[in-house]
Each structure stands twice: as C-alpha cells, then as structure tokens.
PDB file of N, CA and C in Angstrom:
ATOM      1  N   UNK A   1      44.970  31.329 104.574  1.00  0.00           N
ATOM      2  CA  UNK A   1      43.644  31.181 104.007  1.00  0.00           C
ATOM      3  C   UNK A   1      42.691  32.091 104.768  1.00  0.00           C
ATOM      4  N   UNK A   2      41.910  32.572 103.924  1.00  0.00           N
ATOM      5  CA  UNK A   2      41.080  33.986 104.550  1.00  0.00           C
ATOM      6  C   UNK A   2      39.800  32.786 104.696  1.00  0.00           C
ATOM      7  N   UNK A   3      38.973  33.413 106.283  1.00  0.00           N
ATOM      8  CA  UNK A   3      37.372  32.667 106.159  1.00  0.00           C
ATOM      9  C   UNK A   3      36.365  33.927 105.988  1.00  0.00           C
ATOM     10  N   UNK A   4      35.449  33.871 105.175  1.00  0.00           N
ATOM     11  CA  UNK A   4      34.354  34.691 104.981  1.00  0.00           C
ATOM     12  C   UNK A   4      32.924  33.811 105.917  1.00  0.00           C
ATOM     13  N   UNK A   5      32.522  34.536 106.444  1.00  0.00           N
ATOM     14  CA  UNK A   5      31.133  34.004 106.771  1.00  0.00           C
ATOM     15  C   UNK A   5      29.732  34.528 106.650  1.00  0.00           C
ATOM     16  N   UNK A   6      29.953  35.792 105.511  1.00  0.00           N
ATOM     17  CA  UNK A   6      28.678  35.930 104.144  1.00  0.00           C
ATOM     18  C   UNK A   6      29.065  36.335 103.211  1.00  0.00           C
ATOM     19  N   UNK A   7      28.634  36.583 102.154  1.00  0.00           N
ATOM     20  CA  UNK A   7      28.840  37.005 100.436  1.00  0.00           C
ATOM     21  C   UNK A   7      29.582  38.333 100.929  1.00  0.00           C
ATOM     22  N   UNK A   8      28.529  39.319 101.959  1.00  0.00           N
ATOM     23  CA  UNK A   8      29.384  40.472 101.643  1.00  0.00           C
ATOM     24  C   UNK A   8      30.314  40.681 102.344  1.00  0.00           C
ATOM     25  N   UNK A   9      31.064  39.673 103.058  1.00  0.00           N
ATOM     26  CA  UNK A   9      31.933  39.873 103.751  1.00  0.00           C
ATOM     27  C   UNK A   9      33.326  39.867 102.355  1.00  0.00           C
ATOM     28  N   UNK A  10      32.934  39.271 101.521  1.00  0.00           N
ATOM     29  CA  UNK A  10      34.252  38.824 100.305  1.00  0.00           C
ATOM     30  C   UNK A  10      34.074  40.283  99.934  1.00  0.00           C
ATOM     31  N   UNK A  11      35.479  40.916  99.767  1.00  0.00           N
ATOM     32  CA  UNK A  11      35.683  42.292  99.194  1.00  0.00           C
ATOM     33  C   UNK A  11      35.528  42.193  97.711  1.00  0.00           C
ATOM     34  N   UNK A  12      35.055  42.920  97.029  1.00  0.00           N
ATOM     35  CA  UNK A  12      34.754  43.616  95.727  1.00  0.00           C
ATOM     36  C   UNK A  12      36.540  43.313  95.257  1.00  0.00           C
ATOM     37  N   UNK A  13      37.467  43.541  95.757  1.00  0.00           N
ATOM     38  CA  UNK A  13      38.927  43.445  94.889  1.00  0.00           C
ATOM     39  C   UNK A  13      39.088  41.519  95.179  1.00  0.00           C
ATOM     40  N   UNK A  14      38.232  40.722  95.902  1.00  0.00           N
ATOM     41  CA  UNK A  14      38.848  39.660  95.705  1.00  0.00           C
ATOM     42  C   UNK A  14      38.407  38.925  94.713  1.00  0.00           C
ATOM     43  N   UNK A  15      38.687  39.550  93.694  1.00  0.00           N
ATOM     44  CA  UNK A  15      38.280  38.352  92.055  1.00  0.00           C
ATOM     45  C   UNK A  15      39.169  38.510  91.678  1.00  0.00           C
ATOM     46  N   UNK A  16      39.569  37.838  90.211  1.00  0.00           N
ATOM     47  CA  UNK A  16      38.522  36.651  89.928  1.00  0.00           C
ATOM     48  C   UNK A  16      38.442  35.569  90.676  1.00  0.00           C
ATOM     49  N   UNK A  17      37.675  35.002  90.956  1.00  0.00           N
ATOM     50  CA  UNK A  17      37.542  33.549  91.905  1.00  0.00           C
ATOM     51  C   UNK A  17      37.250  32.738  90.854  1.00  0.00           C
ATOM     52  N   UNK A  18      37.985  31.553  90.967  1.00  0.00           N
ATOM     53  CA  UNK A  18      37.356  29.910  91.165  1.00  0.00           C
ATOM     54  C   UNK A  18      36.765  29.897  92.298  1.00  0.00           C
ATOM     55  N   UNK A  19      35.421  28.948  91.865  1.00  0.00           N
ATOM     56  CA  UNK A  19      35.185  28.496  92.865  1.00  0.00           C
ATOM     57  C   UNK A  19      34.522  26.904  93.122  1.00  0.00           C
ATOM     58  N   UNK A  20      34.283  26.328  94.357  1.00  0.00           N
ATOM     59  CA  UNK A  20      33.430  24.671  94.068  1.00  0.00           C
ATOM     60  C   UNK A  20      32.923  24.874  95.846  1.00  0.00           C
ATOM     61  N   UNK A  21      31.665  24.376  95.428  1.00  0.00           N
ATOM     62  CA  UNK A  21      30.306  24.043  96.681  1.00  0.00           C
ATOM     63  C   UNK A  21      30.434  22.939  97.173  1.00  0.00           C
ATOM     64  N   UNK A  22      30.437  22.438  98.408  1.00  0.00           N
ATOM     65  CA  UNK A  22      30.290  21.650  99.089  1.00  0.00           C
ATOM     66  C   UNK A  22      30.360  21.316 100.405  1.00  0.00           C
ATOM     67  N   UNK A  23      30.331  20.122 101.303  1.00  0.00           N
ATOM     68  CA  UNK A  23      29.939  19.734 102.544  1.00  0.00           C
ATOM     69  C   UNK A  23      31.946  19.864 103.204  1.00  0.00           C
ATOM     70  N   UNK A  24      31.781  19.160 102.286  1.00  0.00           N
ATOM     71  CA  UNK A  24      33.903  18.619 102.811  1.00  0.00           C
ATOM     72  C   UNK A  24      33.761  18.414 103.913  1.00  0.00           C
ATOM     73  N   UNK A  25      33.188  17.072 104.512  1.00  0.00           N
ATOM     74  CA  UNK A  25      32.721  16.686 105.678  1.00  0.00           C
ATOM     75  C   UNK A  25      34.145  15.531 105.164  1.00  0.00           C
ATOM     76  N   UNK A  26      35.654  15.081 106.268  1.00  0.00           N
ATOM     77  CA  UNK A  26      35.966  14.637 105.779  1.00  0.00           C
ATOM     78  C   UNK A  26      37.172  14.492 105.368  1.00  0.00           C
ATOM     79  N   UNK A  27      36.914  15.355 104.366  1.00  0.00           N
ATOM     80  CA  UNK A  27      38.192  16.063 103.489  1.00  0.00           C
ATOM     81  C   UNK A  27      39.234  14.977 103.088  1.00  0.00           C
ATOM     82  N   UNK A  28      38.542  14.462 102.338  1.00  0.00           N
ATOM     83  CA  UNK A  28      39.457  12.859 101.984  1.00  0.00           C
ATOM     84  C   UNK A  28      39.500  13.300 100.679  1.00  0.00           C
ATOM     85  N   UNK A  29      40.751  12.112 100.260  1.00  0.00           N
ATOM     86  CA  UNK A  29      41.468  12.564  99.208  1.00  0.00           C
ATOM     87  C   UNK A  29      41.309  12.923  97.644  1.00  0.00           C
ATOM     88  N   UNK A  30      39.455  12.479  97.838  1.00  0.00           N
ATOM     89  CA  UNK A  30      39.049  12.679  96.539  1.00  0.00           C
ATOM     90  C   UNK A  30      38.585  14.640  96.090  1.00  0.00           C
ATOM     91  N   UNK A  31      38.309  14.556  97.510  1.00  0.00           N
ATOM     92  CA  UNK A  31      38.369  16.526  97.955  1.00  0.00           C
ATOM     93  C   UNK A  31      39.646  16.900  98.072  1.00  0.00           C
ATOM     94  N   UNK A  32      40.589  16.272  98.330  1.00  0.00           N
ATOM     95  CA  UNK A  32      41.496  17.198  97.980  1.00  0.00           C
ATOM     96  C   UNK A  32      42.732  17.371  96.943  1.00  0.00           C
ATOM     97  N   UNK A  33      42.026  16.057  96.256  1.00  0.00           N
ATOM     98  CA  UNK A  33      42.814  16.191  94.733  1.00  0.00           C
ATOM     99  C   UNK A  33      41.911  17.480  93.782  1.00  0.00           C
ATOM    100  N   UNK A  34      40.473  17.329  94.102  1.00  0.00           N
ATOM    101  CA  UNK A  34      39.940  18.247  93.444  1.00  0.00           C
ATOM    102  C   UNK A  34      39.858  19.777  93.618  1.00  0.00           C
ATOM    103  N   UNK A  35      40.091  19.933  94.911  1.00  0.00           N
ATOM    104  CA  UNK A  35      40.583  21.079  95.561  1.00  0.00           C
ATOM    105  C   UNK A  35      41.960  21.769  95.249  1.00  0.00           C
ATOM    106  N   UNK A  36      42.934  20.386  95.115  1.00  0.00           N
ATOM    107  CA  UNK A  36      44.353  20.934  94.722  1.00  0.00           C
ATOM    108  C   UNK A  36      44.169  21.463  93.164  1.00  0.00           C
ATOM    109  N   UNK A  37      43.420  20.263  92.490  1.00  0.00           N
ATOM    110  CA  UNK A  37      43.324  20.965  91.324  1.00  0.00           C
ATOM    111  C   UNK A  37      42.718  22.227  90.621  1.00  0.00           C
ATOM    112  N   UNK A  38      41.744  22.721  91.424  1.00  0.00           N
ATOM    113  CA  UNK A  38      41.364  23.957  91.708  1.00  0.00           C
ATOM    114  C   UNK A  38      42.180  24.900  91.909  1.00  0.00           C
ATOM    115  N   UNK A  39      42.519  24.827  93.342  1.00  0.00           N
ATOM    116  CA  UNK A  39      43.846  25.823  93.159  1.00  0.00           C
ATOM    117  C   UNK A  39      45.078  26.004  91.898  1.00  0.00           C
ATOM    118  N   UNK A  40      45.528  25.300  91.483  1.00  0.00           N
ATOM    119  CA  UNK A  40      46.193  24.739  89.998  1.00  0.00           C
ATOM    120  C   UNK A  40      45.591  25.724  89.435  1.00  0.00           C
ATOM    121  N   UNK A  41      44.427  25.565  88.822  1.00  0.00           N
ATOM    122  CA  UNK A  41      43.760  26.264  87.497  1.00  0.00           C
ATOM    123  C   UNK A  41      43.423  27.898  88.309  1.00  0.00           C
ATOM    124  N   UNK A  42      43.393  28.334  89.676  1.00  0.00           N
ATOM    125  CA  UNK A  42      43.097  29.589  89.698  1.00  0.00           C
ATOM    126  C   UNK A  42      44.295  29.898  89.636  1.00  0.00           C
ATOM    127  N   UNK A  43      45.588  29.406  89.740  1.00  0.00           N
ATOM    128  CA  UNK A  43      46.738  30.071  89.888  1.00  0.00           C
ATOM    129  C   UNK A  43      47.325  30.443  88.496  1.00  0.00           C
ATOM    130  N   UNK A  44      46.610  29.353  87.157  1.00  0.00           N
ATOM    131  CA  UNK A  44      47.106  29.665  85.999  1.00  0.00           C
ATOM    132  C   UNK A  44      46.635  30.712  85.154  1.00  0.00           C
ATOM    133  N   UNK A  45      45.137  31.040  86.203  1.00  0.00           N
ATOM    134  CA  UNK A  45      44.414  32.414  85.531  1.00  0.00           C
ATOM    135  C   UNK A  45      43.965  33.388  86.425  1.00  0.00           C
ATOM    136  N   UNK A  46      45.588  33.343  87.028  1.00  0.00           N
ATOM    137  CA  UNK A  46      45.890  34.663  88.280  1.00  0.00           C
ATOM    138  C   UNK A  46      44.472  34.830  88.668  1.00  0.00           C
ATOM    139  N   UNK A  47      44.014  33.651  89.262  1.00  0.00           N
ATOM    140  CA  UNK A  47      43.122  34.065  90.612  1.00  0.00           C
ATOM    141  C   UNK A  47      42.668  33.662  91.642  1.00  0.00           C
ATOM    142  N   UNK A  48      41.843  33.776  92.503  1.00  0.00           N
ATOM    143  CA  UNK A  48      41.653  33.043  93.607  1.00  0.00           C
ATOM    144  C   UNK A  48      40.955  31.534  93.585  1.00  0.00           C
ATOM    145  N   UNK A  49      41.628  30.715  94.761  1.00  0.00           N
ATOM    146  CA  UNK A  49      40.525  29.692  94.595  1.00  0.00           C
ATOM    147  C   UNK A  49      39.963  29.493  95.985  1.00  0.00           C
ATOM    148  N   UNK A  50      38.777  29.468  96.078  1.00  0.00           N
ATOM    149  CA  UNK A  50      37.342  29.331  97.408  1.00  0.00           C
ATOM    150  C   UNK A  50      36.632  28.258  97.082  1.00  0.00           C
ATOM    151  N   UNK A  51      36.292  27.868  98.378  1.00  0.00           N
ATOM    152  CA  UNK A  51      35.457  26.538  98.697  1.00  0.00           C
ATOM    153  C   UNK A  51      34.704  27.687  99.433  1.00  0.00           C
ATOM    154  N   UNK A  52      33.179  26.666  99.218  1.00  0.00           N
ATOM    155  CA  UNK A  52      31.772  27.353  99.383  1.00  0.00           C
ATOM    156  C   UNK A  52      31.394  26.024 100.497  1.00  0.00           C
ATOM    157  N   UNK A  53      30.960  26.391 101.675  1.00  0.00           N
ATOM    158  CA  UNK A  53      30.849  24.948 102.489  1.00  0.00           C
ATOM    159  C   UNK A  53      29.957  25.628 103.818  1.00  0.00           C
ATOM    160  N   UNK A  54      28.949  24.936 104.587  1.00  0.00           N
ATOM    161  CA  UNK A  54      28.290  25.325 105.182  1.00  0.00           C
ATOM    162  C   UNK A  54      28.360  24.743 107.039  1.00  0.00           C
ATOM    163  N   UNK A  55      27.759  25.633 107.600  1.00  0.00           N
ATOM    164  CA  UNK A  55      27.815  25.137 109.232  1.00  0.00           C
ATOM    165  C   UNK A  55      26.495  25.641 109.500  1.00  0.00           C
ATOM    166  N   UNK A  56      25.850  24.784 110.197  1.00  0.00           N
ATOM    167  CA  UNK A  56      25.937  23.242 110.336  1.00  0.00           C
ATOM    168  C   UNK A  56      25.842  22.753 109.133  1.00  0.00           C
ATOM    169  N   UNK A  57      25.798  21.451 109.173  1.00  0.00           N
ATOM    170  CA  UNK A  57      26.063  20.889 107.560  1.00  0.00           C
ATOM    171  C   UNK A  57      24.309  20.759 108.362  1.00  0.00           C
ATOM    172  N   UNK A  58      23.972  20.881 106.318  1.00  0.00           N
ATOM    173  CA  UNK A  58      22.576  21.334 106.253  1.00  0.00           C
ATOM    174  C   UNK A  58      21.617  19.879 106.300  1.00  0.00           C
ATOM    175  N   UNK A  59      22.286  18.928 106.394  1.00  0.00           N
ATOM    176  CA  UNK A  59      21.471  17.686 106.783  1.00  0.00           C
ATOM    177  C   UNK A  59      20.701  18.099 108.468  1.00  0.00           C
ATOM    178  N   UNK A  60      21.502  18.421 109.024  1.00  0.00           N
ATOM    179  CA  UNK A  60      21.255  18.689 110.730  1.00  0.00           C
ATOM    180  C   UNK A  60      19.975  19.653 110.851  1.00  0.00           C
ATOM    181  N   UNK A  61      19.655  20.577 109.650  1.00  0.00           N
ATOM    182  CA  UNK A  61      18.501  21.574 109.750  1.00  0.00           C
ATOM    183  C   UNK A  61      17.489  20.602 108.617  1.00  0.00           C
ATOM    184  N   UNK A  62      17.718  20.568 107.871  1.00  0.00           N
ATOM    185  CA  UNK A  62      16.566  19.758 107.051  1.00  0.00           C
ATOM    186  C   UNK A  62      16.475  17.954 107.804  1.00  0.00           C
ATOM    187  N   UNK A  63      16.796  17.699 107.970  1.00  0.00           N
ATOM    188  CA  UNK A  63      16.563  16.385 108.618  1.00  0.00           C
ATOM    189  C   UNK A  63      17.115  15.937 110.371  1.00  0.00           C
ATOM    190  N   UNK A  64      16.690  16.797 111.123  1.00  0.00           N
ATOM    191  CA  UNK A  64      17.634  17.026 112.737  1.00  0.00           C
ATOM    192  C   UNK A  64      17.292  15.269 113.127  1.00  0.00           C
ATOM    193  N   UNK A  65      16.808  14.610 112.624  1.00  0.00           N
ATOM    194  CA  UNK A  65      16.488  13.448 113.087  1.00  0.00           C
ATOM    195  C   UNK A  65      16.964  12.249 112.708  1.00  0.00           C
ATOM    196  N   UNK A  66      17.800  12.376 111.610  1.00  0.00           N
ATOM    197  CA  UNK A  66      18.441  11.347 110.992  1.00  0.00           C
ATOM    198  C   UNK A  66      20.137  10.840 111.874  1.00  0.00           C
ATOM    199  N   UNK A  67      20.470  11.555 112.472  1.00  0.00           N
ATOM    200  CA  UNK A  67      21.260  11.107 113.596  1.00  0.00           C
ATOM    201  C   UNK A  67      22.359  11.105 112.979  1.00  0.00           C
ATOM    202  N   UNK A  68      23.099  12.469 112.223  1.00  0.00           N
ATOM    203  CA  UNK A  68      23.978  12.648 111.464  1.00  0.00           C
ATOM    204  C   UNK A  68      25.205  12.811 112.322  1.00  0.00           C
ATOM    205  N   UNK A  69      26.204  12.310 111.786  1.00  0.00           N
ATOM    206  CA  UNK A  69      27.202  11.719 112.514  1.00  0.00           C
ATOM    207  C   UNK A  69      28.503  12.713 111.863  1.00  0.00           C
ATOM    208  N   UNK A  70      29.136  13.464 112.075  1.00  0.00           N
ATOM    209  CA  UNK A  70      30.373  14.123 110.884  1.00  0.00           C
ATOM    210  C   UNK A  70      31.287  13.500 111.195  1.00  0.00           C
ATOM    211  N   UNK A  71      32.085  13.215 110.108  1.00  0.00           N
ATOM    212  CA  UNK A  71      33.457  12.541 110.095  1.00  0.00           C
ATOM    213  C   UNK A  71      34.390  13.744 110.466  1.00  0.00           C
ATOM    214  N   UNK A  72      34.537  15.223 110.452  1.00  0.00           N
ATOM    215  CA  UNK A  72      35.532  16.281 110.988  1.00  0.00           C
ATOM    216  C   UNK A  72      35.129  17.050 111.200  1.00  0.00           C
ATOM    217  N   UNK A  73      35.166  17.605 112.694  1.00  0.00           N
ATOM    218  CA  UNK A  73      34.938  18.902 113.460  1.00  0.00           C
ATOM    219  C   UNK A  73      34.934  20.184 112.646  1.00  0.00           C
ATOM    220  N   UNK A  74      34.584  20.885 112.785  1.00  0.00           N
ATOM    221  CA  UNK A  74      34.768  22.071 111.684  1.00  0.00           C
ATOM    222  C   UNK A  74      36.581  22.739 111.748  1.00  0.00           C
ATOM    223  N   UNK A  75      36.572  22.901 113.009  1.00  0.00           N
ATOM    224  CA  UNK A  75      38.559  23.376 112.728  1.00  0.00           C
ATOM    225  C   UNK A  75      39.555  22.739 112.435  1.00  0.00           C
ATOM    226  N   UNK A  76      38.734  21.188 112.585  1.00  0.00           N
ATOM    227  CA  UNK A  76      39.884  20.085 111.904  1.00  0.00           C
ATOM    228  C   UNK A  76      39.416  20.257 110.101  1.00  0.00           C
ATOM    229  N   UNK A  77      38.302  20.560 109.594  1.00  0.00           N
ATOM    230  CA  UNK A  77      37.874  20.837 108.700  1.00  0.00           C
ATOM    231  C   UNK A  77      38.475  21.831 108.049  1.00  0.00           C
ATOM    232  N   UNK A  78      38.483  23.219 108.404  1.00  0.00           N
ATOM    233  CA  UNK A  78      39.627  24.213 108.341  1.00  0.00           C
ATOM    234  C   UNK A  78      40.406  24.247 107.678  1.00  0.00           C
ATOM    235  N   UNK A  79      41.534  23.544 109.340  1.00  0.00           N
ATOM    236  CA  UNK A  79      42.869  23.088 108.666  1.00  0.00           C
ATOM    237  C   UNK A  79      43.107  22.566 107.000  1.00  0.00           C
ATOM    238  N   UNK A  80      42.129  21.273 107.444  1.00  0.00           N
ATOM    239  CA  UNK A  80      42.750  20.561 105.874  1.00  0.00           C
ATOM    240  C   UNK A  80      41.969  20.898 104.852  1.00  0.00           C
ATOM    241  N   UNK A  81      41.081  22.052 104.897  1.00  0.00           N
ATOM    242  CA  UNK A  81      40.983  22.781 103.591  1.00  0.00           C
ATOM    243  C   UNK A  81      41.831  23.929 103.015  1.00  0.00           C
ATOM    244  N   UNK A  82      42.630  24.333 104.303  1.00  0.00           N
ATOM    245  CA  UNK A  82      43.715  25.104 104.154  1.00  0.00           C
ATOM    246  C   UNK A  82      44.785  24.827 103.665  1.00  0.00           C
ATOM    247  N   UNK A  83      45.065  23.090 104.353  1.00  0.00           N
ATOM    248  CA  UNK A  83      46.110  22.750 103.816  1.00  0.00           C
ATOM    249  C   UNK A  83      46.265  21.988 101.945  1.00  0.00           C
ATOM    250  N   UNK A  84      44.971  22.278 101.125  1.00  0.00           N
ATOM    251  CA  UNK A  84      44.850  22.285 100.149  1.00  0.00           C
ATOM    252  C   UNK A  84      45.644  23.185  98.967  1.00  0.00           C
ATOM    253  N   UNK A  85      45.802  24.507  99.799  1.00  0.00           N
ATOM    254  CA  UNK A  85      46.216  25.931  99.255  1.00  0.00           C
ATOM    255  C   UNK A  85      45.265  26.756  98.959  1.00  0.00           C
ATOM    256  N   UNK A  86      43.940  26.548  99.377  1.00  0.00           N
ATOM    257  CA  UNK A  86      42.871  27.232  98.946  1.00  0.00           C
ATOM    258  C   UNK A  86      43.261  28.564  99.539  1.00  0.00           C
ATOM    259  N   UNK A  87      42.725  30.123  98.905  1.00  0.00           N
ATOM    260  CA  UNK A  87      42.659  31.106  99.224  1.00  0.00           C
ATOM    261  C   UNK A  87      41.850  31.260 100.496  1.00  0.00           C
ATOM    262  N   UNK A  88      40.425  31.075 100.562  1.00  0.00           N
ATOM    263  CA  UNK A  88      39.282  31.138 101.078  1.00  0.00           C
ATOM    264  C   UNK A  88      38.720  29.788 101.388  1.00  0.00           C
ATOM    265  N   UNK A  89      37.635  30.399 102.162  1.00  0.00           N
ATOM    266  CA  UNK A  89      36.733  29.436 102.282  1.00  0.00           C
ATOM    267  C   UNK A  89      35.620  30.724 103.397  1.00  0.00           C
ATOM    268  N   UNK A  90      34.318  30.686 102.231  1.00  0.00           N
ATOM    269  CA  UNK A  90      32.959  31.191 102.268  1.00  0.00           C
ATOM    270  C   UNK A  90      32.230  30.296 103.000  1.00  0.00           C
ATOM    271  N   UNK A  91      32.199  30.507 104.510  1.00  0.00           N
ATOM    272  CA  UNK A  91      31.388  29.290 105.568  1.00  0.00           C
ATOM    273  C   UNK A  91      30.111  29.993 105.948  1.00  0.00           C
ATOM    274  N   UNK A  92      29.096  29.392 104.978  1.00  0.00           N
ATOM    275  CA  UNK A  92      27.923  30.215 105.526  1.00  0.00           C
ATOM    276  C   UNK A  92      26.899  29.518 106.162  1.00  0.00           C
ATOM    277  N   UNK A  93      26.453  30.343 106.929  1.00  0.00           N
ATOM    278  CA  UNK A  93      25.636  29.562 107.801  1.00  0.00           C
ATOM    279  C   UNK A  93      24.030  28.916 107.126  1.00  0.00           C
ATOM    280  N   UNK A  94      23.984  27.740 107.260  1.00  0.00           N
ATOM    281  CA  UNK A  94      22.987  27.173 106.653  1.00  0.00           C
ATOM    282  C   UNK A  94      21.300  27.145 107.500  1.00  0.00           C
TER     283      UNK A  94
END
C-alpha cells in the first residue's frame, strides 16, 4: 500500500481511483467491510482503491479541548487499512 501525504504527491498515471473519506479512527469492522468492498469494485473496474483520512484527526484542531481520546495510533491505523487491500491511503494533514 502506497501513502501519499498531498494531492500532488498522487502521480497523474495513478487512476482511475475509487475512492472514500474518512477518520478510520479504529478501523472496526464496519470500515473494513466497506473498505473491502471498495477494493472489490476498484478491482472490477481495473482500478485503484484509496482512503482519504487525516492527521491529526481534525477534532484535535477544531475543538483541542474536548479531550479527544483515539481508539488507534496512526501506524496501528496503517497497518489495518492496509490490511484491507487498499492501494493507497492520501494522509493529509489537517
């Protein structure tokens, strides 16, 4: 799994993409049925599939005071977005 960490870091030859936005703080099984199924449908229309997901998770900049707690480290995060089959994952900084 390739990590991008801005738009133009993704090369011009890596399309077509699927793609889906989110925290994947977690990565429980309702992310990664939907994730698997993602991958599924980019593979049936020969193309990539990327998760769009941010660091810090953007609660921590819009609300630093709410005493946000993450359920997975970002490289344990990683992993089990990797271990989805995802192509990518676009980690941009929030």
């Amino acid at each position: 799994m390739q990590i991008f960490h801005k738009l133009e870091d993704v090369p011009a030859s890596f399309a077509p993409t699927l793609l889906t936005l989110g925290n994947f703080d977690g990565v429980h099984r309702s992310h990664t049925h939907m994730l698997q199924e993602l991958v599924k449908r980019a593979k049936q229309q020969n193309a990539k599939a990327v998760a769009v997901t941010f660091e810090p998770h953007p609660m921590r900049i819009l609300r630093p005071d709410c005493g946000l707690k993450l359920i997975t480290p970002l490289p344990e995060k990683l992993r089990l977005l990797e271990a989805t089959g995802l192509d990518a994952v676009l980690l941009l900084a929030f």
